[in-house]
C-alpha atoms as a PDB file:
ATOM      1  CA  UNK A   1      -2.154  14.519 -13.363  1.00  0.00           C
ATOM      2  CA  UNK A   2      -3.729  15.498  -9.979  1.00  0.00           C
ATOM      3  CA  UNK A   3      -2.097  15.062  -6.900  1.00  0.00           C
ATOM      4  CA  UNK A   4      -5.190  12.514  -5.917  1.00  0.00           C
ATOM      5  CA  UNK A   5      -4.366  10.465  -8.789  1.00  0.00           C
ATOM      6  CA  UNK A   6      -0.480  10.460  -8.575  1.00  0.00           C
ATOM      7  CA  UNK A   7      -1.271   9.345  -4.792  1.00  0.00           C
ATOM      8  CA  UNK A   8      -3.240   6.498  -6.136  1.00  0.00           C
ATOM      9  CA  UNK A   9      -0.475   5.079  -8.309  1.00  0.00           C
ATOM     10  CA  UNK A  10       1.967   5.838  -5.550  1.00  0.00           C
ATOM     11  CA  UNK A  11      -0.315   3.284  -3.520  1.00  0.00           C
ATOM     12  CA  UNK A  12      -0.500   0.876  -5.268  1.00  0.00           C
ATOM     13  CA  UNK A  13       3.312   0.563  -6.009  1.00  0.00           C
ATOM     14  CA  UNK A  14       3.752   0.715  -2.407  1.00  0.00           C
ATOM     15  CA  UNK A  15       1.801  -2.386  -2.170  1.00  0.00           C
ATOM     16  CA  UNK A  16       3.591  -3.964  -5.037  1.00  0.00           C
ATOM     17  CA  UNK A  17       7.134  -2.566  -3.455  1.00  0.00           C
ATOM     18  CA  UNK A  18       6.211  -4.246  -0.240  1.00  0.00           C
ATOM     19  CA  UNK A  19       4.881  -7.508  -1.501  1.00  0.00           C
ATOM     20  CA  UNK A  20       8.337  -7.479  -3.920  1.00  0.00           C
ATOM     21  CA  UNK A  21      10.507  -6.843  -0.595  1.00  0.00           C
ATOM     22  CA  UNK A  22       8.696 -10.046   1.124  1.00  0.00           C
ATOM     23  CA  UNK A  23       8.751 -12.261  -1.388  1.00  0.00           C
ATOM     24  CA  UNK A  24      12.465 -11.713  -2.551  1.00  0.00           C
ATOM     25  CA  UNK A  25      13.900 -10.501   0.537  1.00  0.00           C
ATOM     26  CA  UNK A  26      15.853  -7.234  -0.694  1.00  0.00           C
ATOM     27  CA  UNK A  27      16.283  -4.463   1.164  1.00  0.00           C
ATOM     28  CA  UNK A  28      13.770  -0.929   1.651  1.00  0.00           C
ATOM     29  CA  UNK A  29      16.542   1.585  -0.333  1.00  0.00           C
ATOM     30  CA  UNK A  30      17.356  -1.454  -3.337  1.00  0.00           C
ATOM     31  CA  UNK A  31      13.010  -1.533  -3.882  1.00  0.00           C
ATOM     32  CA  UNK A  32      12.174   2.423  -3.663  1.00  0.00           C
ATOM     33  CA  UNK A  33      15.561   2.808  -6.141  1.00  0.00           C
ATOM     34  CA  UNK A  34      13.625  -0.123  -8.800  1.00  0.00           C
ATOM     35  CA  UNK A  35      10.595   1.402  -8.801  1.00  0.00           C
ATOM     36  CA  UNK A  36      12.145   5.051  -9.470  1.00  0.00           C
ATOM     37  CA  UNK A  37      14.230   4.137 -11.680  1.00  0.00           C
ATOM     38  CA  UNK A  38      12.737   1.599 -13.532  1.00  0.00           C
ATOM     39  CA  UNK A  39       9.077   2.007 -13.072  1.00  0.00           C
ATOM     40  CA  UNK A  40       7.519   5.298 -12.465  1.00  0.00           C
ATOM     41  CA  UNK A  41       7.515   7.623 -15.762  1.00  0.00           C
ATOM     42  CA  UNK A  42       8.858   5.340 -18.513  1.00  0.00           C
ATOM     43  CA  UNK A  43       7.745   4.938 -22.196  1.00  0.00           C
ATOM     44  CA  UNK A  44       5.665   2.229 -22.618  1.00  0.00           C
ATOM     45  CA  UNK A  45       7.135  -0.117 -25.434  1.00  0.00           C
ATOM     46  CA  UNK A  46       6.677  -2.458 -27.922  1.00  0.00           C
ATOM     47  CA  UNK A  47       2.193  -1.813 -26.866  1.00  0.00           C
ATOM     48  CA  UNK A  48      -0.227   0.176 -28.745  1.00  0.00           C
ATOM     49  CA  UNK A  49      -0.037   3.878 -27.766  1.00  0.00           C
ATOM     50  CA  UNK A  50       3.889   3.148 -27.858  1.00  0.00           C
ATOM     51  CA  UNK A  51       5.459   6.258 -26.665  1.00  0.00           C
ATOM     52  CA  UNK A  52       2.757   6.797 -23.656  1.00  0.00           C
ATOM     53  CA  UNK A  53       4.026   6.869 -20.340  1.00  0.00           C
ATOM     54  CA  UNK A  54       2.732   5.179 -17.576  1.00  0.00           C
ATOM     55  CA  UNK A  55       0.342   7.205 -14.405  1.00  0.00           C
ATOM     56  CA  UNK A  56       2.896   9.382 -12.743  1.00  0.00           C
ATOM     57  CA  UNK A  57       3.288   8.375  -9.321  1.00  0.00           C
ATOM     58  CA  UNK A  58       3.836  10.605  -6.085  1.00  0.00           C
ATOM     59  CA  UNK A  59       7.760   9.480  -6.018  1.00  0.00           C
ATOM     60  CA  UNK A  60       8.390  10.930  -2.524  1.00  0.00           C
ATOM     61  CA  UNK A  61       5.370   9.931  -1.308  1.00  0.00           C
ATOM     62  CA  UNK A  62       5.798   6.461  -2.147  1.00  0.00           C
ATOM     63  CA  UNK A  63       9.179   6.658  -0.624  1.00  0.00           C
ATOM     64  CA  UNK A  64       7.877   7.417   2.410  1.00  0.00           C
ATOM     65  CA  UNK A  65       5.235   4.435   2.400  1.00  0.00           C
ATOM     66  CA  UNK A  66       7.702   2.142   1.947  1.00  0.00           C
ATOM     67  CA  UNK A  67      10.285   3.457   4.340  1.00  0.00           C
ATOM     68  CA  UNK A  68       7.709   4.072   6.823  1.00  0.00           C
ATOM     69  CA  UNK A  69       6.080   0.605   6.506  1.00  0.00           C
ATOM     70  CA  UNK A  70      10.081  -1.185   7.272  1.00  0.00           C
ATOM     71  CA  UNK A  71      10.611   1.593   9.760  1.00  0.00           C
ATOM     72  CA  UNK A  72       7.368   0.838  11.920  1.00  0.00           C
ATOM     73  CA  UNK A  73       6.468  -2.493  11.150  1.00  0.00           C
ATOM     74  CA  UNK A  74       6.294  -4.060  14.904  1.00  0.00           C
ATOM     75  CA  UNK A  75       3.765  -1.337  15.533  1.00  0.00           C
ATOM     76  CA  UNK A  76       1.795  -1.033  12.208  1.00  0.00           C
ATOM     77  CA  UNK A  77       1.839  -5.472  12.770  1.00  0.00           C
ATOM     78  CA  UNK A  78       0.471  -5.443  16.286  1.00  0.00           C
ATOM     79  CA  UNK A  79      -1.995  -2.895  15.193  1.00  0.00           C
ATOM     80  CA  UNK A  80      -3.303  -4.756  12.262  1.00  0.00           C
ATOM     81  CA  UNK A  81      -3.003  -8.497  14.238  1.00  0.00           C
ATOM     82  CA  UNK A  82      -5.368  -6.863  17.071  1.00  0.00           C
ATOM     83  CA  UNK A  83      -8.189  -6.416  14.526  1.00  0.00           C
ATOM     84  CA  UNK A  84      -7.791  -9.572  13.557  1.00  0.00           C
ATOM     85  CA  UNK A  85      -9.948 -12.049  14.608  1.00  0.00           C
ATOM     86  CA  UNK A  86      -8.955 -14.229  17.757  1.00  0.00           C
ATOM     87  CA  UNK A  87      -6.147 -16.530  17.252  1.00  0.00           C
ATOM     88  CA  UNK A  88      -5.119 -15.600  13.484  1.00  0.00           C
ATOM     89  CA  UNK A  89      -1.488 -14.565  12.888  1.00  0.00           C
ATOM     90  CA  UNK A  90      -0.994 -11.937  10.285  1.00  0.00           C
ATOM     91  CA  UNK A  91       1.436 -14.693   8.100  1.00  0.00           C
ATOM     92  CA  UNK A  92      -2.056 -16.393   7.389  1.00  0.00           C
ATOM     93  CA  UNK A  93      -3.349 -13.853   5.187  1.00  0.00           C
ATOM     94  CA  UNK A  94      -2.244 -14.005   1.700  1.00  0.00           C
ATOM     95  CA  UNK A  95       0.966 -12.322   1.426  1.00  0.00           C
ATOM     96  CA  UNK A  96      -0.731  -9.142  -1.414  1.00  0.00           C
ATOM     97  CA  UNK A  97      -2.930  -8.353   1.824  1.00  0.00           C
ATOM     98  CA  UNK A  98      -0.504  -8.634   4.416  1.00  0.00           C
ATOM     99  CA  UNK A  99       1.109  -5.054   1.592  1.00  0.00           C
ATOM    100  CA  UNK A 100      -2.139  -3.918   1.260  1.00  0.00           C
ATOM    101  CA  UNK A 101      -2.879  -3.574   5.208  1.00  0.00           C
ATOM    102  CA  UNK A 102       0.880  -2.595   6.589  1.00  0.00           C
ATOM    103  CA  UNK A 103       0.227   0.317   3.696  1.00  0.00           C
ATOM    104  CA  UNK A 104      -3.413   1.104   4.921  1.00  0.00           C
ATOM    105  CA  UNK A 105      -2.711   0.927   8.862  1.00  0.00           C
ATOM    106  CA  UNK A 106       0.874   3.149   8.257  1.00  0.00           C
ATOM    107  CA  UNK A 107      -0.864   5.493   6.242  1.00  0.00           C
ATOM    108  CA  UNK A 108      -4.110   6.062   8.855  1.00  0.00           C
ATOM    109  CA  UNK A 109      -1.401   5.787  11.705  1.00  0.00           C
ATOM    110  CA  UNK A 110       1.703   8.663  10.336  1.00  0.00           C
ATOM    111  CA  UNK A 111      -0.704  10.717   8.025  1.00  0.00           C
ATOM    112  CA  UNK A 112      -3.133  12.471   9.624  1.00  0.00           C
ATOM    113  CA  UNK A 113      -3.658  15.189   6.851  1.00  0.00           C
ATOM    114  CA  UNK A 114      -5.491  12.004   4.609  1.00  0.00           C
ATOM    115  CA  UNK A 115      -9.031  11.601   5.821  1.00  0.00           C
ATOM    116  CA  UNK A 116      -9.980   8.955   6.813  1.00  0.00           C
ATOM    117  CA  UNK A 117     -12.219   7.416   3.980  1.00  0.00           C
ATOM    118  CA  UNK A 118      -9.882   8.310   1.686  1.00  0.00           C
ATOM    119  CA  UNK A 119      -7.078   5.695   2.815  1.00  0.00           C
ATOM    120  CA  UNK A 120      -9.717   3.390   3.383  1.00  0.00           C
ATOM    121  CA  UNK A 121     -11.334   3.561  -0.137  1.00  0.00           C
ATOM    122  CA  UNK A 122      -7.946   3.999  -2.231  1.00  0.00           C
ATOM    123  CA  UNK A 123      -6.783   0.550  -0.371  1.00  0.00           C
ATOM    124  CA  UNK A 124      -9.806  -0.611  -0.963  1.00  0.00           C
ATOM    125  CA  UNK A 125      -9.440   0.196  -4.988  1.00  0.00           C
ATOM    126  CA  UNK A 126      -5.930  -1.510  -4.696  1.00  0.00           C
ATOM    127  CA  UNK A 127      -6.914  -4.619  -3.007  1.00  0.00           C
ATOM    128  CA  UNK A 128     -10.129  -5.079  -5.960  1.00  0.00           C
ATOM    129  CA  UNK A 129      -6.938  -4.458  -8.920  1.00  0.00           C
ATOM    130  CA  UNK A 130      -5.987  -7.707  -7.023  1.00  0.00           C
ATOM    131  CA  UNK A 131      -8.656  -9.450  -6.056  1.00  0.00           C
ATOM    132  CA  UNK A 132     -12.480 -10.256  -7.029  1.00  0.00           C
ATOM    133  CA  UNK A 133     -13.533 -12.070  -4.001  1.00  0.00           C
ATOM    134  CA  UNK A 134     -13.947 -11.045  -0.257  1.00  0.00           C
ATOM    135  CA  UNK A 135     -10.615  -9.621   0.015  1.00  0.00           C
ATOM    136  CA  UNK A 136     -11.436  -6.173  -0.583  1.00  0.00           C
ATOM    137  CA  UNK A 137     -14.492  -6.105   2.105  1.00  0.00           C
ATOM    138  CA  UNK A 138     -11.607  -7.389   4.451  1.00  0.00           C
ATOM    139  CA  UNK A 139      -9.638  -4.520   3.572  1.00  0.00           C
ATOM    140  CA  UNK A 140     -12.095  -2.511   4.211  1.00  0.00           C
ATOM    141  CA  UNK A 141     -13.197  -4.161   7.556  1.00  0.00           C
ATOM    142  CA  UNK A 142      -9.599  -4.454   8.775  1.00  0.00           C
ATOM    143  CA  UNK A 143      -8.766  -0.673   7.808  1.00  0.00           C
ATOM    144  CA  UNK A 144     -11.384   0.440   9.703  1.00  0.00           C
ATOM    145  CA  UNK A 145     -11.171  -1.405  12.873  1.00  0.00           C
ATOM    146  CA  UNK A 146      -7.603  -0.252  12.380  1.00  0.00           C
ATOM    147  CA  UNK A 147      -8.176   3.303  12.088  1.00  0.00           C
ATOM    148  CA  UNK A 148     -10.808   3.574  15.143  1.00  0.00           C
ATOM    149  CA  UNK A 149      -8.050   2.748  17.300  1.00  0.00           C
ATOM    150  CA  UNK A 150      -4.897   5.281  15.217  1.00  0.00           C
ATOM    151  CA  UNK A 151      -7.262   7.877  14.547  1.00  0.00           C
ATOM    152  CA  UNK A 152      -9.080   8.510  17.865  1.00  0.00           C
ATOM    153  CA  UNK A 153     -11.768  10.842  16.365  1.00  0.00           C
END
C-alpha cells in the first residue's frame, strides 16, 4: 500500500479516534492503544473475502494526530472558532465535524511537509464517507480559511 493511501486510512481513524474520545470520554493513550490493537491490520471475519485485511493505516502517524489534536487543542480550537462565522461556538457543529476540523487545522498547523491541498482534499474525502450534504464544502471552506492564517504562504 502507498504511503498516500496508508495516510488516508490513518485520517480517517483519527477522525473516528477523536469523535470516539468525545463521545465516551476516555483518555488519548486508551483510544490510539484500541485502534492499534484492535483495528488497524486485522482479518476481516465472518464477510465475503474472509481472510482480507483491512487498508493498512500509517500507525505512527495516526498516533501523532491524535496526540497532537489533545496536546494542542486550545490552539487548534481558537484557530478553527475564528473562521467561524460571527457568534458560532465550535460545540454547535455536529460533533463528526468538530474530528474532522481539529484533524484538518492540526495537520495544516504541525505538518508543514503536507501541501496544502492535500490536507484539505483528504479531509474533504473523510468528511463526504460521512456526510452527503453541505458538510464537506464546510470542510473545505473552514480548512482553508484555517490554513491561510497556519500556513502563511
Amino acid at each position: 500500500m502507498s504511503q498516500h493511501a496508508s495516510r488516508s486510512v490513518a485520517r480517517l481513524a483519527a477522525v473516528q479516534a477523536l469523535y470516539q474520545m468525545e463521545v465516551s470520554a476516555i483518555g488519548v493513550e486508551h483510544v490510539i492503544r484500541e485502534f492499534t490493537e484492535h483495528r488497524f491490520d486485522r482479518a476481516l471475519e465472518g464477510v465475503e473475502g474472509e481472510g482480507d485485511t483491512l487498508a493498512s493505516a500509517d500507525e505512527s502517524f495516526f498516533a501523532e494526530l491524535v496526540r497532537g489534536v489533545v496536546a494542542e487543542q486550545r490552539r487548534v480550537d481558537a484557530a478553527i472558532v475564528k473562521r467561524l462565522a460571527e457568534n458560532w461556538k465550535l460545540d454547535r457543529l455536529d460533533a463528526t465535524v468538530r474530528a474532522i476540523l481539529r484533524a484538518g487545522a492540526f495537520e495544516l498547523a504541525h505538518r508543514p511537509d503536507v501541501p496544502t491541498e492535500v490536507v484539505i482534499d483528504e479531509y474533504v474525502d473523510v468528511a463526504k464517507s460521512f456526510f452527503e450534504g453541505t458538510e464537506p464544502g464546510f470542510v473545505n471552506g473552514a480548512l482553508d480559511a484555517v490554513a491561510r492564517d497556519v500556513r502563511k504562504t
